[in-house]
C-alpha atoms as a PDB file:
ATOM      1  CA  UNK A   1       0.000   0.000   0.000  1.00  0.00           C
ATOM      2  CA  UNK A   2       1.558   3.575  -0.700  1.00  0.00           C
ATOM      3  CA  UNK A   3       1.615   6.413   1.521  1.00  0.00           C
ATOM      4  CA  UNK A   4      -0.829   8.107  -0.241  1.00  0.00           C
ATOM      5  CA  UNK A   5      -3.385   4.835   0.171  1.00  0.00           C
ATOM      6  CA  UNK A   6      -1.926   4.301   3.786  1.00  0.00           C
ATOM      7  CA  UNK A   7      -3.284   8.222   4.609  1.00  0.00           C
ATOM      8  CA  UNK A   8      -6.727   8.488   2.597  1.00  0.00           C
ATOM      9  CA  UNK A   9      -7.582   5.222   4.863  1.00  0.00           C
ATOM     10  CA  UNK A  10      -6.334   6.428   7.895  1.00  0.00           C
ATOM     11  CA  UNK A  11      -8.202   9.325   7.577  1.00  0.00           C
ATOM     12  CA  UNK A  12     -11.435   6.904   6.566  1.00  0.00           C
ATOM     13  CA  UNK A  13     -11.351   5.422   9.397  1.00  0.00           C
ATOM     14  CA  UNK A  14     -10.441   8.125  11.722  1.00  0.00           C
ATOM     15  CA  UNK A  15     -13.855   9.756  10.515  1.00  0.00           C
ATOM     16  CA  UNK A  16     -15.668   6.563  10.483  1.00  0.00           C
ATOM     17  CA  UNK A  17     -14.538   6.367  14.400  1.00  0.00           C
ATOM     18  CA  UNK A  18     -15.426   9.851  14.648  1.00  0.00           C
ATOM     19  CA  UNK A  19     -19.127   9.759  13.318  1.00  0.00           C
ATOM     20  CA  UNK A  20     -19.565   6.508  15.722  1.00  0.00           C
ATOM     21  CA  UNK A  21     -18.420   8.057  19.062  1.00  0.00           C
ATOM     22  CA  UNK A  22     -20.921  10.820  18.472  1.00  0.00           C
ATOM     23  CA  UNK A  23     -23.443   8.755  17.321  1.00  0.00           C
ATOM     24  CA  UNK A  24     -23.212   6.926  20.398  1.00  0.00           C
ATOM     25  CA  UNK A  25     -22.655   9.881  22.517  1.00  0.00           C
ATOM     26  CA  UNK A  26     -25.276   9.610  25.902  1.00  0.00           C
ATOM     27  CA  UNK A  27     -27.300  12.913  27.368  1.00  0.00           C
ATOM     28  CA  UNK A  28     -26.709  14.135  30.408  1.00  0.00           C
ATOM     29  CA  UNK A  29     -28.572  16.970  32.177  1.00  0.00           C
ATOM     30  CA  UNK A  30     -27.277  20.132  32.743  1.00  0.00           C
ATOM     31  CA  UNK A  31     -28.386  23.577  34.201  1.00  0.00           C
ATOM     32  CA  UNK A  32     -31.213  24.008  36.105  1.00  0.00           C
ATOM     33  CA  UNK A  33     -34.147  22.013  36.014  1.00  0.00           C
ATOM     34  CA  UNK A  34     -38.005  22.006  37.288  1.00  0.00           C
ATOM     35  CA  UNK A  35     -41.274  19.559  37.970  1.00  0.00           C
ATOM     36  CA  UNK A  36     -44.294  21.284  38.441  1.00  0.00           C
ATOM     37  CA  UNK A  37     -47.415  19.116  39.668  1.00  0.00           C
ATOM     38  CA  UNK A  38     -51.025  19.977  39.709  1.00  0.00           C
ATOM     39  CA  UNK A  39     -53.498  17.532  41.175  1.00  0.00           C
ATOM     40  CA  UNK A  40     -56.812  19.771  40.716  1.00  0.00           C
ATOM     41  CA  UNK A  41     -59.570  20.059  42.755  1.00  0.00           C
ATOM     42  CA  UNK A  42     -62.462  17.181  43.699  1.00  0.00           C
ATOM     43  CA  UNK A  43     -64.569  18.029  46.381  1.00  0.00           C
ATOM     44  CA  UNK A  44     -64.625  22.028  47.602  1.00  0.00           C
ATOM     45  CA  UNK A  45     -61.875  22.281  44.953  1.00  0.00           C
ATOM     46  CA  UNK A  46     -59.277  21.546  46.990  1.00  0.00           C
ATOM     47  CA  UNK A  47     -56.113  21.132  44.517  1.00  0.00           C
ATOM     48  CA  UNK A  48     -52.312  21.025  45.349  1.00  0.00           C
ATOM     49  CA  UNK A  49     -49.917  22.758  43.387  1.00  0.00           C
ATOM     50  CA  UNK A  50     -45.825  21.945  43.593  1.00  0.00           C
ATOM     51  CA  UNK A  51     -42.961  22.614  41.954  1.00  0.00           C
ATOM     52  CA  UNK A  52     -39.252  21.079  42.528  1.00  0.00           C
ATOM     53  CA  UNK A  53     -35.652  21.514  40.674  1.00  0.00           C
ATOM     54  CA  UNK A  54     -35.043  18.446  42.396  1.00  0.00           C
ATOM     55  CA  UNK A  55     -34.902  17.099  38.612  1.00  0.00           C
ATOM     56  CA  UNK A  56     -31.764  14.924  36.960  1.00  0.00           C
ATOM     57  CA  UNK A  57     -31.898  13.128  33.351  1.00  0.00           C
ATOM     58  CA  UNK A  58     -29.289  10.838  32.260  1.00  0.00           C
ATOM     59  CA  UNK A  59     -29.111   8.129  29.451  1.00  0.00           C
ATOM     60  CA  UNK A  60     -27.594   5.019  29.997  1.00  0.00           C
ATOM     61  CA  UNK A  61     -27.235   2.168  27.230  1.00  0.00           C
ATOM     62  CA  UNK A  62     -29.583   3.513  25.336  1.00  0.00           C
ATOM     63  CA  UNK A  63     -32.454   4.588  28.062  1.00  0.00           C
ATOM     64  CA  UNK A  64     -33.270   7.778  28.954  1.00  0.00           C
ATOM     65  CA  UNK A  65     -34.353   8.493  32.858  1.00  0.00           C
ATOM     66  CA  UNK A  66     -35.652  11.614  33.986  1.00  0.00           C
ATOM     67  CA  UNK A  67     -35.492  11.040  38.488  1.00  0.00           C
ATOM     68  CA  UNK A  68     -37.433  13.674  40.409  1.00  0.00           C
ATOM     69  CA  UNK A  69     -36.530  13.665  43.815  1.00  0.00           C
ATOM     70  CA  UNK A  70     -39.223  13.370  46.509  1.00  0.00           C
ATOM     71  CA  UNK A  71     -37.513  13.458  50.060  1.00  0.00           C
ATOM     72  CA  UNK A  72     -35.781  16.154  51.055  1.00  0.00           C
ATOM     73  CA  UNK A  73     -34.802  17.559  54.298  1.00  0.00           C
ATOM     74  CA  UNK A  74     -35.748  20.960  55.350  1.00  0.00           C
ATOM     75  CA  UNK A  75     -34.119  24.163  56.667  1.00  0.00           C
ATOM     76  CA  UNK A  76     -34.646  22.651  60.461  1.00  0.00           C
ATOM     77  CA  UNK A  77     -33.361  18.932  59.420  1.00  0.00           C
ATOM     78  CA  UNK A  78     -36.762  17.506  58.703  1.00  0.00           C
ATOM     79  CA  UNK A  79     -37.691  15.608  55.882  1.00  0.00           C
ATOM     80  CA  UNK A  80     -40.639  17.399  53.573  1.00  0.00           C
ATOM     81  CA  UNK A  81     -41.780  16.924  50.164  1.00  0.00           C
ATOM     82  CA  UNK A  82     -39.294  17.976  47.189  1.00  0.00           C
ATOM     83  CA  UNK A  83     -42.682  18.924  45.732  1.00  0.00           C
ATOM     84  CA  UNK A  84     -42.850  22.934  47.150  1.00  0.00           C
ATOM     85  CA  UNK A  85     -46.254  23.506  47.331  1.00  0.00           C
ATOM     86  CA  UNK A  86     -46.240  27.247  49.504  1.00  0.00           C
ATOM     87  CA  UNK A  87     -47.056  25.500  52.581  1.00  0.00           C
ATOM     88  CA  UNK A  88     -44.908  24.295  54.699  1.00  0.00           C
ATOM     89  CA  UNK A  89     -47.304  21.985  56.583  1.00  0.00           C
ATOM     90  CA  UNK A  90     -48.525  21.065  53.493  1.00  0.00           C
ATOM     91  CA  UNK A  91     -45.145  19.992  51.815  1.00  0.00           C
ATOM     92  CA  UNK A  92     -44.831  17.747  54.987  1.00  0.00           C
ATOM     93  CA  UNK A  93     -48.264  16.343  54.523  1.00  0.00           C
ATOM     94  CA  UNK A  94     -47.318  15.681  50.750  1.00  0.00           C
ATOM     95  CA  UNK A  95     -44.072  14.055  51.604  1.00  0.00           C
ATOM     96  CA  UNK A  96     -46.039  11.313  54.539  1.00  0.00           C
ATOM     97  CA  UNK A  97     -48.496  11.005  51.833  1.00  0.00           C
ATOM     98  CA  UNK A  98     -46.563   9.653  49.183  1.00  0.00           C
ATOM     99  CA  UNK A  99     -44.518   7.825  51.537  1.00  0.00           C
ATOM    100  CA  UNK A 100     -41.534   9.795  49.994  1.00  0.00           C
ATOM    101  CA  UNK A 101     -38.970   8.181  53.389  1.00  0.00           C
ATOM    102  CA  UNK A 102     -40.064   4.872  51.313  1.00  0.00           C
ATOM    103  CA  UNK A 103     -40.323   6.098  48.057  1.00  0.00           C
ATOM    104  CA  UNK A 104     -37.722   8.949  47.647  1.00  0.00           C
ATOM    105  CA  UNK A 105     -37.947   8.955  44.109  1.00  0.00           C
ATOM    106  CA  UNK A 106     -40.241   9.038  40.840  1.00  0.00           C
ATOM    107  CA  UNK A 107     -38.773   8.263  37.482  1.00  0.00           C
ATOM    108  CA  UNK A 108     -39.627   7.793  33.610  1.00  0.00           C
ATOM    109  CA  UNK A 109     -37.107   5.806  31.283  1.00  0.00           C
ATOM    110  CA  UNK A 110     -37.627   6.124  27.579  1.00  0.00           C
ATOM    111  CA  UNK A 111     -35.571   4.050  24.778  1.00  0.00           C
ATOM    112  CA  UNK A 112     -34.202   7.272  22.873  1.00  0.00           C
ATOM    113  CA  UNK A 113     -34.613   4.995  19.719  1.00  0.00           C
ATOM    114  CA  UNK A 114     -38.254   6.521  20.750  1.00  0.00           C
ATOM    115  CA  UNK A 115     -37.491   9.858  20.650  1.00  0.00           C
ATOM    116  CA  UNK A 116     -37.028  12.277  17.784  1.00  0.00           C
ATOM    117  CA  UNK A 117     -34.102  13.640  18.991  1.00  0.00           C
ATOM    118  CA  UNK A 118     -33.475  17.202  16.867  1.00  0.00           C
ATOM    119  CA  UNK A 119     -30.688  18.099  14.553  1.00  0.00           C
ATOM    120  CA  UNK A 120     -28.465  21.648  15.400  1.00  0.00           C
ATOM    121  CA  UNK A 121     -30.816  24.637  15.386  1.00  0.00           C
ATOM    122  CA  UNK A 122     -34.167  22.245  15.011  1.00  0.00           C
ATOM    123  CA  UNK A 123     -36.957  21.365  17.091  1.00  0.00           C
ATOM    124  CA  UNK A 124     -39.043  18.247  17.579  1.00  0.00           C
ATOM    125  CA  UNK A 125     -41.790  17.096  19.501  1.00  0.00           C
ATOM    126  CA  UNK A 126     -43.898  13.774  19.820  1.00  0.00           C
ATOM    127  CA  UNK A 127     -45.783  11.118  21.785  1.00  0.00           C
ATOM    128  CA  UNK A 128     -43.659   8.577  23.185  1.00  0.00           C
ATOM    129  CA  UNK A 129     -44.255   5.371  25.837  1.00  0.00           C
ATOM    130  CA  UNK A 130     -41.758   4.850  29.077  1.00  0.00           C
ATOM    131  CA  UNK A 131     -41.652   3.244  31.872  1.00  0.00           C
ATOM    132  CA  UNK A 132     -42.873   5.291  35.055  1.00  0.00           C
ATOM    133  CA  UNK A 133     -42.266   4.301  38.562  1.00  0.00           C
ATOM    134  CA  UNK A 134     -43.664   6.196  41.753  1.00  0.00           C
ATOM    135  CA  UNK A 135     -44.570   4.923  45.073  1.00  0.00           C
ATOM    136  CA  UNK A 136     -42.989   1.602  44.083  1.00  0.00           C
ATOM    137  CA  UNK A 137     -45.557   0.582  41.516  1.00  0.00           C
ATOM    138  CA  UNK A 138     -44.194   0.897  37.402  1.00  0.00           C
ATOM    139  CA  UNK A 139     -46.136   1.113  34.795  1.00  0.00           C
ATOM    140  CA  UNK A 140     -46.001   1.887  31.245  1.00  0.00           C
ATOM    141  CA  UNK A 141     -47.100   5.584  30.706  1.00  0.00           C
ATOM    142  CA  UNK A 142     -47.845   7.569  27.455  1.00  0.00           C
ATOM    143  CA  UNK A 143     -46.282  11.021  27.053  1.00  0.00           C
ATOM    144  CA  UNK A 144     -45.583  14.078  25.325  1.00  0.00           C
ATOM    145  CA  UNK A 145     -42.676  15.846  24.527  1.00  0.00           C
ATOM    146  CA  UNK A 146     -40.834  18.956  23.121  1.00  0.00           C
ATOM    147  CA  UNK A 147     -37.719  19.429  22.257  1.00  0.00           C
ATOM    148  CA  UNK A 148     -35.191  22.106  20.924  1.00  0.00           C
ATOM    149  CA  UNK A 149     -31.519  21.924  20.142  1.00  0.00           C
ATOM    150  CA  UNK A 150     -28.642  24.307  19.937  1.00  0.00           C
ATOM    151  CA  UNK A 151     -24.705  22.816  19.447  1.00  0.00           C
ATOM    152  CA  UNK A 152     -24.777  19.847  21.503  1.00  0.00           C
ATOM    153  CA  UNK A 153     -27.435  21.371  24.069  1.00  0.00           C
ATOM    154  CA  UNK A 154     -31.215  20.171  24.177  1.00  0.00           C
ATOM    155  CA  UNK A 155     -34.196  21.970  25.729  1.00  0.00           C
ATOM    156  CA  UNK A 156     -36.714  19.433  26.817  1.00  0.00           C
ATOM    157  CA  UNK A 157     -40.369  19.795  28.353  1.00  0.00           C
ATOM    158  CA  UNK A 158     -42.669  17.105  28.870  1.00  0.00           C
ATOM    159  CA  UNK A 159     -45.970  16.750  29.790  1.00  0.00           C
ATOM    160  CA  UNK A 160     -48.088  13.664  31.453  1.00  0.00           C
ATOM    161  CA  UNK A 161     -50.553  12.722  33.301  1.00  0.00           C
ATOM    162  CA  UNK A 162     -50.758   9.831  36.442  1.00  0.00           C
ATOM    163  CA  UNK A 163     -54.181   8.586  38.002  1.00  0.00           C
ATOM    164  CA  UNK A 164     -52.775   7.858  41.832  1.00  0.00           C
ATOM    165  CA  UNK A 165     -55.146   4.708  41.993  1.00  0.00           C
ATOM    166  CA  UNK A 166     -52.607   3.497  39.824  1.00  0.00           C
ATOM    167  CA  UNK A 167     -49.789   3.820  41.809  1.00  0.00           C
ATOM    168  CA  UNK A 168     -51.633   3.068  45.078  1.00  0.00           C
ATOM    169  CA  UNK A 169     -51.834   6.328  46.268  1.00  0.00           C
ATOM    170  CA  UNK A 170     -54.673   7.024  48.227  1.00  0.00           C
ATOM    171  CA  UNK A 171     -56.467  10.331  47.483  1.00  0.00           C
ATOM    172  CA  UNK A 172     -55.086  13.433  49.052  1.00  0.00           C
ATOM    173  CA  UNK A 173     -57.866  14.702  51.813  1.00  0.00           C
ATOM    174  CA  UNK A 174     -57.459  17.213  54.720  1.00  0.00           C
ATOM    175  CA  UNK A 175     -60.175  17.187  57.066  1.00  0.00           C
ATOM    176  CA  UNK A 176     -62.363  15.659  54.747  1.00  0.00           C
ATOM    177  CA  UNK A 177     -61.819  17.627  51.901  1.00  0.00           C
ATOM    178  CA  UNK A 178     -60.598  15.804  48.684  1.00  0.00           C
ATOM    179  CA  UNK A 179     -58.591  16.580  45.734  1.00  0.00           C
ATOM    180  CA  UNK A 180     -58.912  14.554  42.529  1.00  0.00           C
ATOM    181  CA  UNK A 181     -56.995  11.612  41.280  1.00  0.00           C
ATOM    182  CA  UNK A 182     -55.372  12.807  38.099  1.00  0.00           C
ATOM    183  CA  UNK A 183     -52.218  14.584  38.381  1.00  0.00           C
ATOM    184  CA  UNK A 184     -50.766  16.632  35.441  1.00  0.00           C
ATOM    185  CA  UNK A 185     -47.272  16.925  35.540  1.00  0.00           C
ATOM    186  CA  UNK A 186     -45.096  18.817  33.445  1.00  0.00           C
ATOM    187  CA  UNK A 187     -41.037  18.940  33.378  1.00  0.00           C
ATOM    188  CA  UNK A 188     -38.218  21.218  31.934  1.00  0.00           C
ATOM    189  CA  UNK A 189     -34.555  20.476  31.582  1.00  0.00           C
ATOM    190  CA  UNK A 190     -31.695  20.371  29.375  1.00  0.00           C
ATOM    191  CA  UNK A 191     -29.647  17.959  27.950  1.00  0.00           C
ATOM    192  CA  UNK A 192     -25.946  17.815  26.920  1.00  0.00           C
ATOM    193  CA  UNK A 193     -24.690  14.893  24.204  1.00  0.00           C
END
């Protein structure tokens, strides 16, 4: 092979290695992050509002997992609800509730073959299926998403929706007043491949 041969497929093969490592390059999150939750009203409307940056995604062989953390400890070393509601009574009430010293954590993993992830300066945005666990219980969960990238960054919001029968969850009540069983929940973060 001549040196000319010997170079043109060294250089094949250096972008052939090239194109694979960043085709197999895995997100990770970066920047800040947020979960809101709304669980509206049932009887008297009472509803319960949160948000929390207590929000990480990472892939990992090929699966996506958004983790939002549930137990935190407060200001005065006791454990409340991630979930900041306003209320400080309330965020503890949340955080027994959900049983977050048990279940500290709710999380949805996605295949990324799945996802429609966007080229440099493009959007995308779809319906996709992952696997959700919260309170112990996983199920399979439908869910829509949004997505925007810039260089290597992506801007990601999701939206779904849980019923808390199916994650045996009993319904939220304070002294006898209910909220309802369907909880939207929406997410922002940002990815880095």
């Amino acid at each position: 092979m001549s040196i000319r041969h010997y170079r043109i497929a060294s250089a094949a093969s250096l972008a052939a290695l090239s194109f694979t490592l960043l085709a197999s390059a895995e997100l990770k999150s970066i920047g800040p992050a947020q979960i809101e939750m709304h669980l509206p009203g049932g009887t008297a409307g009472l509803s319960i509002d949160g948000k929390s940056s207590k929000v990480i995604a990472v892939e990992a062989g090929g699966v996506i997992t958004v983790r939002a953390r549930l137990d935190c400890v407060s200001e005065d070393k006791e454990h409340t609800s991630c979930l900041k509601t306003g209320i400080a009574m309330r965020d503890k009430h949340l955080w027994k509730h959900i049983q977050a010293d048990k279940y500290p954590d709710a999380a949805l993993a996605v295949e990324r073959s799945q996802l429609k992830i966007p080229n440099d300066n493009d959007k995308s945005e779809g319906d996709a299926t992952g696997s959700f666990t919260l309170h112990g219980v996983r199920k399979q969960l439908n869910f829509h998403y949004a997505a925007q990238r810039t260089g290597s960054d992506i801007q990601v919001q999701g939206h779904l929706r849980i019923n808390l029968n199916d994650y045996n969850i009993e319904r939220p009540s304070f002294t006898g007043v209910h909220t309802g069983m369907v909880a939207d929940i929406k997410v922002q973060f940002k990815l880095r491949e």
